[in-house]
C-alpha atoms as a PDB file:
ATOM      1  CA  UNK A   1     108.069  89.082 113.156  1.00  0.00           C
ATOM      2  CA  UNK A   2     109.915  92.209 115.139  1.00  0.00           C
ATOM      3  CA  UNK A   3     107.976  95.106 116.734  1.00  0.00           C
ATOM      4  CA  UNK A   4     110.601  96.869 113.943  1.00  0.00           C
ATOM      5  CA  UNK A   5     108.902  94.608 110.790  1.00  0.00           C
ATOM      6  CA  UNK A   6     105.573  95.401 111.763  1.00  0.00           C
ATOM      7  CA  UNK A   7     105.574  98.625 112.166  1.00  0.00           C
ATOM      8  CA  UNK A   8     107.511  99.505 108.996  1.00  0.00           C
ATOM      9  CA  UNK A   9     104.909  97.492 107.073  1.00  0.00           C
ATOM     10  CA  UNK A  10     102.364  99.208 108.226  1.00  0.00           C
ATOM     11  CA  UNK A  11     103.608 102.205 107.690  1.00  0.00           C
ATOM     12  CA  UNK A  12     104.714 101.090 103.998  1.00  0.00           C
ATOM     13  CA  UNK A  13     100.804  99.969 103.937  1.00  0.00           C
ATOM     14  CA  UNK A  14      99.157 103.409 105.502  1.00  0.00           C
ATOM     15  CA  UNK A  15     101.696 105.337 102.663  1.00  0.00           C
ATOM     16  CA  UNK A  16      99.980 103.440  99.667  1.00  0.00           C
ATOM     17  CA  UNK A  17      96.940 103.709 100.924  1.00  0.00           C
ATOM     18  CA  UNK A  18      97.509 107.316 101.624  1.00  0.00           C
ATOM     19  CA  UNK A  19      99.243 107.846  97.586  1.00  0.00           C
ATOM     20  CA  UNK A  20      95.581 106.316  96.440  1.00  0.00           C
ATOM     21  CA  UNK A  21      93.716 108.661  98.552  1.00  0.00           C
ATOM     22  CA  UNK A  22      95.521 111.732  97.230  1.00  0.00           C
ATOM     23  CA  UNK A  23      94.590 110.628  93.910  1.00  0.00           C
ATOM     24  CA  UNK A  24      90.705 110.396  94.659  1.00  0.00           C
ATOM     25  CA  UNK A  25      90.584 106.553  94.824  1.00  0.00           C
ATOM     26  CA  UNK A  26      89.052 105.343  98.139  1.00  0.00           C
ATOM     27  CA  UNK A  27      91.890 102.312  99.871  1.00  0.00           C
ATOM     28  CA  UNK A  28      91.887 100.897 103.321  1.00  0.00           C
ATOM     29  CA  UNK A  29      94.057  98.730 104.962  1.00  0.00           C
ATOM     30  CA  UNK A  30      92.868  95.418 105.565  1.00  0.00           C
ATOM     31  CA  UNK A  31      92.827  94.970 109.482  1.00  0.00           C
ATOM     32  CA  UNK A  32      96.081  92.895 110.715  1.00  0.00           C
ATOM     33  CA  UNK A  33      97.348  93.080 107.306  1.00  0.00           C
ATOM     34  CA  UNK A  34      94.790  90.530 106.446  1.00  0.00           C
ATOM     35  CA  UNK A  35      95.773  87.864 109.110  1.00  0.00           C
ATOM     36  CA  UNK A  36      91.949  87.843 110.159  1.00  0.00           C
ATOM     37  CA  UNK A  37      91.114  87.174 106.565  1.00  0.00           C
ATOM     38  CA  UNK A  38      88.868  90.233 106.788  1.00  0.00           C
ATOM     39  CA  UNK A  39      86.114  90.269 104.143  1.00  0.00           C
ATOM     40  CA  UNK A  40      87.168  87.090 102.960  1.00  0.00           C
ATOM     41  CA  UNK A  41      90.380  88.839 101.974  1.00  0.00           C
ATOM     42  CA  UNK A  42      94.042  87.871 103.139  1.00  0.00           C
ATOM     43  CA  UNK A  43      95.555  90.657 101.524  1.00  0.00           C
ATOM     44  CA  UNK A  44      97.398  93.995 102.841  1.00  0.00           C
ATOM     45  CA  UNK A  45      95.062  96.800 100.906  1.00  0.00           C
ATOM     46  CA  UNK A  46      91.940  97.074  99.677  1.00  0.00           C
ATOM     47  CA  UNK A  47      92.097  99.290  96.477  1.00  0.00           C
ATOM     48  CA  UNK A  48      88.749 100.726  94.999  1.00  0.00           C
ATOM     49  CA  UNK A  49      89.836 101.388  91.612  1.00  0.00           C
ATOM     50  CA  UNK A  50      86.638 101.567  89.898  1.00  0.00           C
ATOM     51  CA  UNK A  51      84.680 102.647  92.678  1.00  0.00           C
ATOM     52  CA  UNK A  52      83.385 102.083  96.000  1.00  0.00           C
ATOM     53  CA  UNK A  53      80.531 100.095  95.023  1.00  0.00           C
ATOM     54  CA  UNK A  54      82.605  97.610  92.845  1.00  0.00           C
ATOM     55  CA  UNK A  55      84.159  94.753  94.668  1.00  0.00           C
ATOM     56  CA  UNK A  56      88.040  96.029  95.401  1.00  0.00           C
ATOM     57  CA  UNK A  57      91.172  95.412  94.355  1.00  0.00           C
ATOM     58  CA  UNK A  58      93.022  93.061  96.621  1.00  0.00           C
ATOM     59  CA  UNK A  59      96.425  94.563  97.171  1.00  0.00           C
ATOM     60  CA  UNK A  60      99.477  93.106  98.781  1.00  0.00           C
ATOM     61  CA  UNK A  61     102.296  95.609  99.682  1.00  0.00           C
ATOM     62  CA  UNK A  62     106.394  94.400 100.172  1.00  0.00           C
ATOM     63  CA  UNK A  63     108.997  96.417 101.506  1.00  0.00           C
ATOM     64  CA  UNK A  64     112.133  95.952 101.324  1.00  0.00           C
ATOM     65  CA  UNK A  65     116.019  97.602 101.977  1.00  0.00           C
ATOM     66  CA  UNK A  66     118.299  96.284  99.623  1.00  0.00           C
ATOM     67  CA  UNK A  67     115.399  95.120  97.458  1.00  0.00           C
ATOM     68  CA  UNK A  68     117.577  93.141  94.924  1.00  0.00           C
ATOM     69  CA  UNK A  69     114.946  91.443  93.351  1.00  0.00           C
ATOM     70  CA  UNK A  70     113.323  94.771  92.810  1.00  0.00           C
ATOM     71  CA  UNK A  71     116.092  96.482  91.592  1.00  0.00           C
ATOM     72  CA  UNK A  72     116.002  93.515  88.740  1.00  0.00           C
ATOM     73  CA  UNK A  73     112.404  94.462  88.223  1.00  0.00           C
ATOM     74  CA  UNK A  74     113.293  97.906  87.411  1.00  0.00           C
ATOM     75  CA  UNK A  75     116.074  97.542  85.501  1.00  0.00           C
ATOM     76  CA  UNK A  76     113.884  95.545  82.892  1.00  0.00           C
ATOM     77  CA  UNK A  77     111.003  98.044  82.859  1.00  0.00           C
ATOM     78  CA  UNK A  78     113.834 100.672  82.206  1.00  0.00           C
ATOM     79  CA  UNK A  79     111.667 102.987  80.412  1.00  0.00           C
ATOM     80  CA  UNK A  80     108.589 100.737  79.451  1.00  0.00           C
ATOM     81  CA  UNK A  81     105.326 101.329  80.803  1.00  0.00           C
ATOM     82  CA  UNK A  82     104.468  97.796  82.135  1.00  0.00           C
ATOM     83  CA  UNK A  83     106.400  94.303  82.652  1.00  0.00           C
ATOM     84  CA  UNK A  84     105.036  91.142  82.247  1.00  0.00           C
ATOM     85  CA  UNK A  85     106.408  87.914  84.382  1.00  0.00           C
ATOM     86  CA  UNK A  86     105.564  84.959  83.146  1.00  0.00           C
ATOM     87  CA  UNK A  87     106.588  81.030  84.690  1.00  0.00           C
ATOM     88  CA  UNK A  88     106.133  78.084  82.723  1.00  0.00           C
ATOM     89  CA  UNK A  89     102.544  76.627  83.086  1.00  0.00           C
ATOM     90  CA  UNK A  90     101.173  80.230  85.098  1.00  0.00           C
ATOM     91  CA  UNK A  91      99.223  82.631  85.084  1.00  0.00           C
ATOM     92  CA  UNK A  92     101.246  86.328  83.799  1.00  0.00           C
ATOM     93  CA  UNK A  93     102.407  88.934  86.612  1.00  0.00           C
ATOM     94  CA  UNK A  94     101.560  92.363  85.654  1.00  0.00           C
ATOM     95  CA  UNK A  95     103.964  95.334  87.552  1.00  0.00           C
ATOM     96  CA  UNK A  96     103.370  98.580  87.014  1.00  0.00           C
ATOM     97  CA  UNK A  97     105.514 101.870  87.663  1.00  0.00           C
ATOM     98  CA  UNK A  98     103.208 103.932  90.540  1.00  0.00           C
ATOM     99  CA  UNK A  99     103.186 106.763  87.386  1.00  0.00           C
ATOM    100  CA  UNK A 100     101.124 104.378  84.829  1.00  0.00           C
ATOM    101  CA  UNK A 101      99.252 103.049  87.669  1.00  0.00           C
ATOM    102  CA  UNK A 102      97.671 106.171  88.807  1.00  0.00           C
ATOM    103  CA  UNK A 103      97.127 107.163  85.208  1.00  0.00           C
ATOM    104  CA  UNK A 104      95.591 103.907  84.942  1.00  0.00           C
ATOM    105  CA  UNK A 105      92.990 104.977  87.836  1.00  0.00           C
ATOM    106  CA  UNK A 106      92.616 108.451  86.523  1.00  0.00           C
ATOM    107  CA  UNK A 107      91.277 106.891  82.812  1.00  0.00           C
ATOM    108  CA  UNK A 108      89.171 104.601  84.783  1.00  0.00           C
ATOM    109  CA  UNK A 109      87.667 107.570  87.246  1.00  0.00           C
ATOM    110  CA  UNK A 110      86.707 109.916  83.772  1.00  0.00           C
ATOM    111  CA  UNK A 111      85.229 106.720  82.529  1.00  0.00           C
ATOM    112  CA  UNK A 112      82.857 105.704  85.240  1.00  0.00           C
ATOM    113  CA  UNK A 113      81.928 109.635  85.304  1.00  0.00           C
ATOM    114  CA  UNK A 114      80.646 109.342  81.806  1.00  0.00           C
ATOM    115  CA  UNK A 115      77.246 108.269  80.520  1.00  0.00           C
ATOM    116  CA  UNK A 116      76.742 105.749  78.810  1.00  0.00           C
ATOM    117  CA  UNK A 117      79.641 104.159  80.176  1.00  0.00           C
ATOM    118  CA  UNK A 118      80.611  99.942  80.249  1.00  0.00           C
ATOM    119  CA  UNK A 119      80.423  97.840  83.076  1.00  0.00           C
ATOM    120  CA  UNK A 120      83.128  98.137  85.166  1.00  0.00           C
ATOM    121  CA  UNK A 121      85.887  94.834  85.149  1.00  0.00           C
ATOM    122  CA  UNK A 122      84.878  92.592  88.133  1.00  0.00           C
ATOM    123  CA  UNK A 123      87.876  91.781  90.548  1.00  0.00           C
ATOM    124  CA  UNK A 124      88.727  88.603  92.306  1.00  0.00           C
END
C-alpha cells in the first residue's frame, strides 16, 4: 500500500469517526486500521451505537475515486431509505444513506434515555 493509500484512508476513517462524534455517538478508530486485530476486532471503526457500555459496532470504511460500484449502489437506493444485497446461499447486506443512519442512532439514543427501556441489540 502507498504512503498516498494510507493516509487517505485514514483520513476517510478519522472523518466517519468524526460525523459520529458530532452526532453524540462515541467511535474510535481501531489502531492500524485493525491490522493488530485490536480487541479481537479486524475492522476500521469501532461504532458505539447504543452506547459505550454495549459491545460496538464493528465498522469497515472504503474509499474510493471513481467508485463505480458505488455509484451502482446509489443509483438503486435512488430515493429509498435502505438497500438490501442479497447472494445466493448468504447472509443479506444492509447499506444505508449516512441521513437514515444517523436517524437510526438518534431513535436509538432517545430510547436508551428512556425508562423502562429494552435491552439493547447485542453486536457481533
Amino acid at each position: 500500500m502507498s504512503w498516498a493509500s494510507r493516509d487517505k484512508g485514514a483520513r476517510i476513517e478519522r472523518e466517519i469517526v468524526a460525523l459520529h462524534r458530532g452526532l453524540g455517538v462515541k467511535a474510535e478508530r481501531v489502531p492500524l486500521s485493525g491490522a493488530t486485530r485490536h480487541r479481537g476486532n479486524g475492522a476500521d471503526i469501532d461504532v458505539y451505537a447504543c452506547g459505550s457500555e454495549i459491545k460496538p459496532l464493528a465498522a469497515e470504511v472504503k474509499a474510493r475515486g471513481n467508485a463505480e460500484d458505488f455509484v451502482t449502489f446509489e443509483r438503486w437506493l435512488a430515493n429509498a431509505d435502505v438497500l438490501f444485497l442479497r447472494r445466493d446461499r448468504a447472509e443479506p447486506i444492509v447499506v444505508l444513506p449516512w441521513r437514515v443512519w444517523s436517524r437510526l442512532l438518534a431513535a436509538v439514543g432517545e430510547t436508551e434515555s428512556r425508562p423502562g427501556r429494552s435491552a439493547p441489540m447485542e453486536s457481533r
